[in-house]
C-alpha atoms as a PDB file:
ATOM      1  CA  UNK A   1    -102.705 137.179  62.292  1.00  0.00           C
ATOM      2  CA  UNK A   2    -102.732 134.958  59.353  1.00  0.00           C
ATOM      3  CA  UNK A   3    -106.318 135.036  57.363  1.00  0.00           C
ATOM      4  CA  UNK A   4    -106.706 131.155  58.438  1.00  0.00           C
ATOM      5  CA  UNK A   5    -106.403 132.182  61.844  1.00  0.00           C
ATOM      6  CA  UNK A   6    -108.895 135.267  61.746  1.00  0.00           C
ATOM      7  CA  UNK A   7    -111.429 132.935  59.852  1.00  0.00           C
ATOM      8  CA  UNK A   8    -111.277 130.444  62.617  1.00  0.00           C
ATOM      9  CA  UNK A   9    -111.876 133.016  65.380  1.00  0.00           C
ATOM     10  CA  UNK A  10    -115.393 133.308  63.542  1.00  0.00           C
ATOM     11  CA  UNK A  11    -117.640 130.905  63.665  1.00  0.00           C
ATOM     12  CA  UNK A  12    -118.934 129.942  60.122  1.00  0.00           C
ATOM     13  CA  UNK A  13    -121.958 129.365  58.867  1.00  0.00           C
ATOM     14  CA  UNK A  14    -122.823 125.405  58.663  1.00  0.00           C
ATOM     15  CA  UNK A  15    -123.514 126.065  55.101  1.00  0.00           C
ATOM     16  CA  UNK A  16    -119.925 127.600  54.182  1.00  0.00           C
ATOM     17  CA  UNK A  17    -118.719 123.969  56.005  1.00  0.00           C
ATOM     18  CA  UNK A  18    -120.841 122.103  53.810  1.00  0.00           C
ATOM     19  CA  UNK A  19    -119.322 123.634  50.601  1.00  0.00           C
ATOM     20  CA  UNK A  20    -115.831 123.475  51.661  1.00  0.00           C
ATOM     21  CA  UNK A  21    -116.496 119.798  52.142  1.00  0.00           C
ATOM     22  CA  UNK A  22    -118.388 119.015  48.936  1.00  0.00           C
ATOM     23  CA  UNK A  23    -114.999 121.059  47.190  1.00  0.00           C
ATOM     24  CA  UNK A  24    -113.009 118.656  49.112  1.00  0.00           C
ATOM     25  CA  UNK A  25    -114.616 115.656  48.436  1.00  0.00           C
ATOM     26  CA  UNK A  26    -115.442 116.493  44.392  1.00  0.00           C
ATOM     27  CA  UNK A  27    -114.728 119.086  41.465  1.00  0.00           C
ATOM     28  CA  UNK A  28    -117.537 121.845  41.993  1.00  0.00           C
ATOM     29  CA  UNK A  29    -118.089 123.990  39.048  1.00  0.00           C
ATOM     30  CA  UNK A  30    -117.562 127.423  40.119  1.00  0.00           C
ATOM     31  CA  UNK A  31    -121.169 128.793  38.379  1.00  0.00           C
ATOM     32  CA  UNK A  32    -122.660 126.424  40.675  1.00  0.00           C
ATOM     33  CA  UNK A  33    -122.018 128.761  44.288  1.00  0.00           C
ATOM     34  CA  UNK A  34    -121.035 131.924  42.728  1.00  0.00           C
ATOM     35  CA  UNK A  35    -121.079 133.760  45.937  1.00  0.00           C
ATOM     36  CA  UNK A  36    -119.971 131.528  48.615  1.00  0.00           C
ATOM     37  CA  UNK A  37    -116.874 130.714  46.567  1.00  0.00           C
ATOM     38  CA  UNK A  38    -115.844 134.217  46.050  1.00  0.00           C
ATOM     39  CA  UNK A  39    -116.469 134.654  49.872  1.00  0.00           C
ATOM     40  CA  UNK A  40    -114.282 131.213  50.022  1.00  0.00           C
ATOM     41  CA  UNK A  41    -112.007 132.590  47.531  1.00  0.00           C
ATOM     42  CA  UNK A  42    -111.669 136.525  49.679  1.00  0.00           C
ATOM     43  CA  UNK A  43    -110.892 134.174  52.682  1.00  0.00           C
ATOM     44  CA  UNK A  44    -107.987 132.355  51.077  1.00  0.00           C
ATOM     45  CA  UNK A  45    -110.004 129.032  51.766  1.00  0.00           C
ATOM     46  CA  UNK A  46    -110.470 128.120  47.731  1.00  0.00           C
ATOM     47  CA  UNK A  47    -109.300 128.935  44.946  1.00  0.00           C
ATOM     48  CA  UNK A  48    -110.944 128.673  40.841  1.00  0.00           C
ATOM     49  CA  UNK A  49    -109.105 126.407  38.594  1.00  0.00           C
ATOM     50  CA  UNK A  50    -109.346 124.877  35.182  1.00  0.00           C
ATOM     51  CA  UNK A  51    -111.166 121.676  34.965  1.00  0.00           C
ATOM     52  CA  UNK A  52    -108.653 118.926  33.874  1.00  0.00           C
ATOM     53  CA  UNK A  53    -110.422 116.865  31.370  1.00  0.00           C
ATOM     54  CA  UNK A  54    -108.775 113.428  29.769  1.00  0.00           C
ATOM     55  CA  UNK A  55    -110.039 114.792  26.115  1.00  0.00           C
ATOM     56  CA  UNK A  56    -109.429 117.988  24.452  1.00  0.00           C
ATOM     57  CA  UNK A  57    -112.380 120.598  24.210  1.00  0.00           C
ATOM     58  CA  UNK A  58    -112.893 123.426  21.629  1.00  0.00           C
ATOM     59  CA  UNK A  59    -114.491 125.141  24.475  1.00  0.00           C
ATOM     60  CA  UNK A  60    -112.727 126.501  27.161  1.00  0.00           C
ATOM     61  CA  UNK A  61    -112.224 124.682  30.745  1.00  0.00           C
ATOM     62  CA  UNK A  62    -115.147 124.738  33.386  1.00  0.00           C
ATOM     63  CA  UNK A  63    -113.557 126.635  36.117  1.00  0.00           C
ATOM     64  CA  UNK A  64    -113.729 124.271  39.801  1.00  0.00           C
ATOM     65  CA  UNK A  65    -113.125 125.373  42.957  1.00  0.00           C
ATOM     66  CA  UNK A  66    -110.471 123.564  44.883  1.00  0.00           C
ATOM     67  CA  UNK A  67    -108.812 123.801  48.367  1.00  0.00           C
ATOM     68  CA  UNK A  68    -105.962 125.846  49.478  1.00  0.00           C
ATOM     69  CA  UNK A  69    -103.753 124.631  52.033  1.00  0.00           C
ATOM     70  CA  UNK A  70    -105.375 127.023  54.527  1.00  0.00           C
ATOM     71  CA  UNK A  71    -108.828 125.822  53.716  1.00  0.00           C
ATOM     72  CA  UNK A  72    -107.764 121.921  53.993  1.00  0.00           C
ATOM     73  CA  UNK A  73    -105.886 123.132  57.492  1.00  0.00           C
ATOM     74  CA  UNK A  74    -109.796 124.684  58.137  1.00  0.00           C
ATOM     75  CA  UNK A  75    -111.528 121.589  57.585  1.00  0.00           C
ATOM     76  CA  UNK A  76    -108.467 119.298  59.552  1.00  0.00           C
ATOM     77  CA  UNK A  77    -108.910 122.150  62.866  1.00  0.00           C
ATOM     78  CA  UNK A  78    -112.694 121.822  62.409  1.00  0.00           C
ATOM     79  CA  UNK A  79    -112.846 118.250  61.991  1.00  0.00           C
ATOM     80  CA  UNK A  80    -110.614 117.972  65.487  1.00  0.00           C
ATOM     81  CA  UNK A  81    -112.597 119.959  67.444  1.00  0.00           C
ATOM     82  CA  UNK A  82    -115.652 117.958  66.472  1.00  0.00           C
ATOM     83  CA  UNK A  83    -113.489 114.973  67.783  1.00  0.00           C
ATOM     84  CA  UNK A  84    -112.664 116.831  70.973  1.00  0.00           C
ATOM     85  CA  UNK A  85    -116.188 117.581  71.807  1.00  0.00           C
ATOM     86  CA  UNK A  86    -117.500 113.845  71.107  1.00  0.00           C
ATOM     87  CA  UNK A  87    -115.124 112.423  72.621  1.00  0.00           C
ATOM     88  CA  UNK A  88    -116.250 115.309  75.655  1.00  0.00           C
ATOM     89  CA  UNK A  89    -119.966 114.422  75.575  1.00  0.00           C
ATOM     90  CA  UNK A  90    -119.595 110.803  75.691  1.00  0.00           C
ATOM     91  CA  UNK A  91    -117.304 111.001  78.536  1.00  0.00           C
END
Protein backbone atom coordinates (compact mmCIF):
# COMPACT_ATOMS: atom_id res chain seq x y z
CA UNK A 1 0.00 0.00 0.00
CA UNK A 2 1.28 3.19 -1.32
CA UNK A 3 1.05 6.23 1.43
CA UNK A 4 -1.60 7.96 -1.09
CA UNK A 5 -3.60 5.02 -0.84
CA UNK A 6 -3.45 4.55 3.10
CA UNK A 7 -4.25 8.39 3.41
CA UNK A 8 -7.33 7.96 1.35
CA UNK A 9 -8.64 5.00 3.38
CA UNK A 10 -8.86 7.78 6.21
CA UNK A 11 -11.08 10.21 6.12
CA UNK A 12 -9.43 13.70 6.62
CA UNK A 13 -10.22 16.36 8.46
CA UNK A 14 -12.16 19.20 6.32
CA UNK A 15 -9.52 21.47 7.53
CA UNK A 16 -6.40 19.38 6.12
CA UNK A 17 -8.72 19.69 2.59
CA UNK A 18 -8.89 23.25 2.95
CA UNK A 19 -5.06 23.68 3.18
CA UNK A 20 -4.20 21.33 0.51
CA UNK A 21 -6.45 23.47 -1.63
CA UNK A 22 -5.28 26.94 -0.60
CA UNK A 23 -1.42 25.20 -1.45
CA UNK A 24 -2.91 24.34 -4.68
CA UNK A 25 -4.46 27.31 -5.59
CA UNK A 26 -1.44 29.86 -4.12
CA UNK A 27 2.23 29.90 -2.60
CA UNK A 28 1.61 29.38 1.28
CA UNK A 29 4.48 30.32 3.39
CA UNK A 30 5.38 27.39 5.34
CA UNK A 31 5.50 29.53 8.99
CA UNK A 32 2.01 30.16 8.23
CA UNK A 33 0.58 26.16 9.14
CA UNK A 34 3.58 24.85 10.77
CA UNK A 35 1.90 21.74 11.85
CA UNK A 36 -0.53 20.74 9.31
CA UNK A 37 2.21 20.98 6.69
CA UNK A 38 4.59 18.78 8.45
CA UNK A 39 1.57 16.37 8.92
CA UNK A 40 1.08 17.16 4.94
CA UNK A 41 4.68 16.84 4.47
CA UNK A 42 4.88 13.02 6.83
CA UNK A 43 1.98 12.04 4.41
CA UNK A 44 3.87 12.67 1.19
CA UNK A 45 0.95 15.15 0.25
CA UNK A 46 3.40 18.51 0.24
CA UNK A 47 6.43 19.26 0.18
CA UNK A 48 8.63 22.89 1.46
CA UNK A 49 10.29 24.72 -1.27
CA UNK A 50 12.11 27.93 -1.92
CA UNK A 51 10.03 30.82 -2.85
CA UNK A 52 10.93 31.85 -6.48
CA UNK A 53 11.09 35.54 -6.48
CA UNK A 54 11.67 37.73 -9.94
CA UNK A 55 14.40 39.94 -7.82
CA UNK A 56 17.31 38.87 -5.90
CA UNK A 57 17.14 39.00 -1.96
CA UNK A 58 20.04 39.30 0.57
CA UNK A 59 17.82 37.27 2.70
CA UNK A 60 17.22 33.87 2.21
CA UNK A 61 13.98 32.35 0.31
CA UNK A 62 10.55 32.07 2.24
CA UNK A 63 10.07 28.42 2.24
CA UNK A 64 6.18 27.49 0.44
CA UNK A 65 4.55 24.51 0.55
CA UNK A 66 3.63 22.98 -2.74
CA UNK A 67 1.91 19.76 -4.01
CA UNK A 68 3.34 16.44 -4.68
CA UNK A 69 1.97 14.38 -7.29
CA UNK A 70 0.29 12.20 -4.65
CA UNK A 71 -1.31 15.15 -2.97
CA UNK A 72 -2.64 16.68 -6.48
CA UNK A 73 -3.86 12.78 -7.22
CA UNK A 74 -5.63 13.43 -3.40
CA UNK A 75 -7.37 16.44 -4.30
CA UNK A 76 -8.32 14.95 -8.22
CA UNK A 77 -9.85 11.39 -6.15
CA UNK A 78 -11.52 13.77 -3.66
CA UNK A 79 -12.78 16.17 -6.02
CA UNK A 80 -14.45 12.95 -8.06
CA UNK A 81 -16.08 11.54 -5.40
CA UNK A 82 -17.70 14.85 -4.56
CA UNK A 83 -18.89 14.64 -8.28
CA UNK A 84 -20.12 11.09 -7.80
CA UNK A 85 -22.17 11.89 -4.83
CA UNK A 86 -23.87 15.15 -6.46
CA UNK A 87 -24.45 13.80 -9.26
CA UNK A 88 -26.09 10.74 -6.66
CA UNK A 89 -28.24 13.16 -4.63
CA UNK A 90 -29.67 14.99 -7.44
CA UNK A 91 -30.62 11.89 -9.13
Amino acid sequence: MTQLQSTTTVQLHASIWQVLELVRLRQTPWHKKQAVFDKLQSLGLIEAIPQRTLTPSPHPALMIAALTDDGRRALEMRADQQAAIGRFLSA
